[in-house]
Protein backbone atom coordinates (compact mmCIF):
# COMPACT_ATOMS: atom_id res chain seq x y z
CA UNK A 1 13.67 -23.48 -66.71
CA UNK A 2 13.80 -22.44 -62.71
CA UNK A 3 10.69 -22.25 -60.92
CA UNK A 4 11.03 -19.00 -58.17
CA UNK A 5 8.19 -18.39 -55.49
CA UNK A 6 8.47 -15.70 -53.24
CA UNK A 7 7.09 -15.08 -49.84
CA UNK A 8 7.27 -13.07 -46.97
CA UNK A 9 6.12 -9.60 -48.80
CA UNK A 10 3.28 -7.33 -46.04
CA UNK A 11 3.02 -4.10 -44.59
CA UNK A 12 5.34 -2.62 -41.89
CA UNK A 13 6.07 0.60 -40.11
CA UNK A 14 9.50 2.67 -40.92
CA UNK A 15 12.06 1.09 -39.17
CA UNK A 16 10.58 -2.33 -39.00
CA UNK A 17 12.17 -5.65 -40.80
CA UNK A 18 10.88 -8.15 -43.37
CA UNK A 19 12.61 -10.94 -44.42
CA UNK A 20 12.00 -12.29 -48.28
CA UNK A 21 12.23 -15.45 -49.22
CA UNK A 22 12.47 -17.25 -52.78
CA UNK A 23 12.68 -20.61 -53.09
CA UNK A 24 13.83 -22.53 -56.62
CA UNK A 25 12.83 -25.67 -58.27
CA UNK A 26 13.52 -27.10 -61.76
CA UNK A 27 16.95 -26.54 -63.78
CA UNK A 28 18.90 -25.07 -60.32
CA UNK A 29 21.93 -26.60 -61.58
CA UNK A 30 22.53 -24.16 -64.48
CA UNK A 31 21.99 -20.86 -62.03
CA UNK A 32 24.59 -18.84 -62.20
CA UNK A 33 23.82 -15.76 -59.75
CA UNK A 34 20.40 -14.70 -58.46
CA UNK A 35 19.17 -11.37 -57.36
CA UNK A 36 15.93 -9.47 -55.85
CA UNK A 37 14.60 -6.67 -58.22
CA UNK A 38 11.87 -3.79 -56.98
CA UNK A 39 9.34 -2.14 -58.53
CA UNK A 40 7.15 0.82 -57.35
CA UNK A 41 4.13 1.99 -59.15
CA UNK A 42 4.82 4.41 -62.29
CA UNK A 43 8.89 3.17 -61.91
CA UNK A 44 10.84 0.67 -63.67
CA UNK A 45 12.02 -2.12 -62.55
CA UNK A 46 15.63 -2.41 -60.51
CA UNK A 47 18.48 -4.34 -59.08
CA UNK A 48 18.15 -4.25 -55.25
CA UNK A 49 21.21 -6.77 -54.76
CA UNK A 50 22.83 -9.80 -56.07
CA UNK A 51 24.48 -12.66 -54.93
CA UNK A 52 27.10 -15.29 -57.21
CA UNK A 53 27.42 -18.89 -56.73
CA UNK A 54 31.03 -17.54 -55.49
CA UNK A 55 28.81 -15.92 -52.63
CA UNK A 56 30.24 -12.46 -54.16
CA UNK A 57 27.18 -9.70 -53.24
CA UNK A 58 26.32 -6.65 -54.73
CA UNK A 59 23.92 -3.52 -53.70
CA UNK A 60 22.05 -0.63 -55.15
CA UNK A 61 23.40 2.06 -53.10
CA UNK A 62 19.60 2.97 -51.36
CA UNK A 63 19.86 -0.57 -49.57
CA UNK A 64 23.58 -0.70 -48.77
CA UNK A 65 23.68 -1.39 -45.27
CA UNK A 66 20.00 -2.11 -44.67
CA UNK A 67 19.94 -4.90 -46.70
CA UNK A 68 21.43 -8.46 -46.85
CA UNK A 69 21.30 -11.04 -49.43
CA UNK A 70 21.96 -14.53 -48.87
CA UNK A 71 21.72 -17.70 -50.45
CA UNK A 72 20.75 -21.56 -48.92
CA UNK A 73 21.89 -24.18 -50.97
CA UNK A 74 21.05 -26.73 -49.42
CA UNK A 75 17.31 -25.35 -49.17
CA UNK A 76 17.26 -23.88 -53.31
CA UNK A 77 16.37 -21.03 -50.96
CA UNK A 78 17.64 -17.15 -51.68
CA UNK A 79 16.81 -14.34 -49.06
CA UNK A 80 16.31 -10.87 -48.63
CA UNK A 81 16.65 -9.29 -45.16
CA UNK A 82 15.79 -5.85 -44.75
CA UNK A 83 15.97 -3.79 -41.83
CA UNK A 84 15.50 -0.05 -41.04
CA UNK A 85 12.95 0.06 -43.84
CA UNK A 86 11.91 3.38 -45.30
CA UNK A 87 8.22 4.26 -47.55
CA UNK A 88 10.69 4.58 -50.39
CA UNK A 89 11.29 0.78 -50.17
CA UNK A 90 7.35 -0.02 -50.72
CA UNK A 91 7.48 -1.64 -54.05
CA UNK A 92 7.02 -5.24 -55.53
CA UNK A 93 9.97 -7.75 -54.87
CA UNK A 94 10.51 -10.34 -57.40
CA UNK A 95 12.99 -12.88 -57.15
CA UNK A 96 15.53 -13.59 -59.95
CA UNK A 97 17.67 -16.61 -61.54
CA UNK A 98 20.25 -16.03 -64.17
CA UNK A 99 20.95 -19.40 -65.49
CA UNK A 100 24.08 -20.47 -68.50
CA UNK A 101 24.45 -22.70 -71.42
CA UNK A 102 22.19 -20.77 -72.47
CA UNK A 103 21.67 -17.63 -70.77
CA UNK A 104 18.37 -17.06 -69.79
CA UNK A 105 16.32 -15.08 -66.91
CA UNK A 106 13.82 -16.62 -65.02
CA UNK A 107 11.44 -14.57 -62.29
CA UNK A 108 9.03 -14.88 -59.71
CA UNK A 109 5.85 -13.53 -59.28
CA UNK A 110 6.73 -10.79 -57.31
CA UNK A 111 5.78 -10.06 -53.29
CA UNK A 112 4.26 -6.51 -52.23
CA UNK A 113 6.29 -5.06 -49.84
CA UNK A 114 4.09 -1.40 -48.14
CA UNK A 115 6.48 0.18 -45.99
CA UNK A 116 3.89 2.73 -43.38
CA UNK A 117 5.34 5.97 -42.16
C-alpha cells in the first residue's frame, strides 16, 4: 500500500497561485503514474492531470496551461502548481498513486482548495 498526504489546499482570490503538495510513503516502488483528482460539491470526482514515471503529463483541458504537474523523486514528493486560478477550480484535491503487480489505487485525504472572486 502507498501512504499519500496532501498539503498546501486554502483560500485565494482569482488569479492568485497555490501550490499542492503530496508526499508518499510505503510500497513507492510499485507506483506506476500518479495524478491530482478534484471534486466540487454535488460533482463527481475528476482527473485534473497526470504524470508517468516516464515524466509523460497529461491535462483536463480546464487546467491546460494553468496548471503544472511535477514529480520529486528523490523527495516521494508529487506537485500541483496552479496559477491564474478561477472559482470554478474551488473543489477538493486529492492526491493519487496507481501502483502494478497488482494494480491498485491508493488516495489521499483530499485538500480544500476555495478559489474567491
Amino acid at each position: 500500500q502507498v501512504h499519500l498526504v496532501e498539503s498546501g489546499g486554502g483560500s485565494v482570490q482569482a488569479g492568485g497561485s497555490l501550490r499542492l503538495s503530496c508526499a508518499a510513503s510505503g510500497r513507492i516502488f510499485s507506483i506506476n503514474a500518479m495524478a491530482w483528482y478534484r471534486q466540487a460539491p454535488g460533482k463527481q470526482r475528476e482527473s485534473v492531470a497526470t504524470i508517468t514515471n516516464d515524466g509523460i503529463t497529461n491535462y483536463a483541458d480546464s487546467v491546460k496551461g494553468r496548471f503544472t504537474i511535477s514529480r520529486d523523486s528523490a523527495k516521494n514528493t508529487l506537485y500541483l502548481q496552479m496559477n491564474s486560478l478561477k472559482p470554478d477550480d474551488t473543489a477538493v484535491y486529492y492526491c493519487n498513486a496507481v501502483s502494478v503487480g497488482p494494480l491498485r489505487h491508493d488516495w489521499g485525504q483530499g485538500t480544500q482548495v476555495t478559489v474567491i472572486s
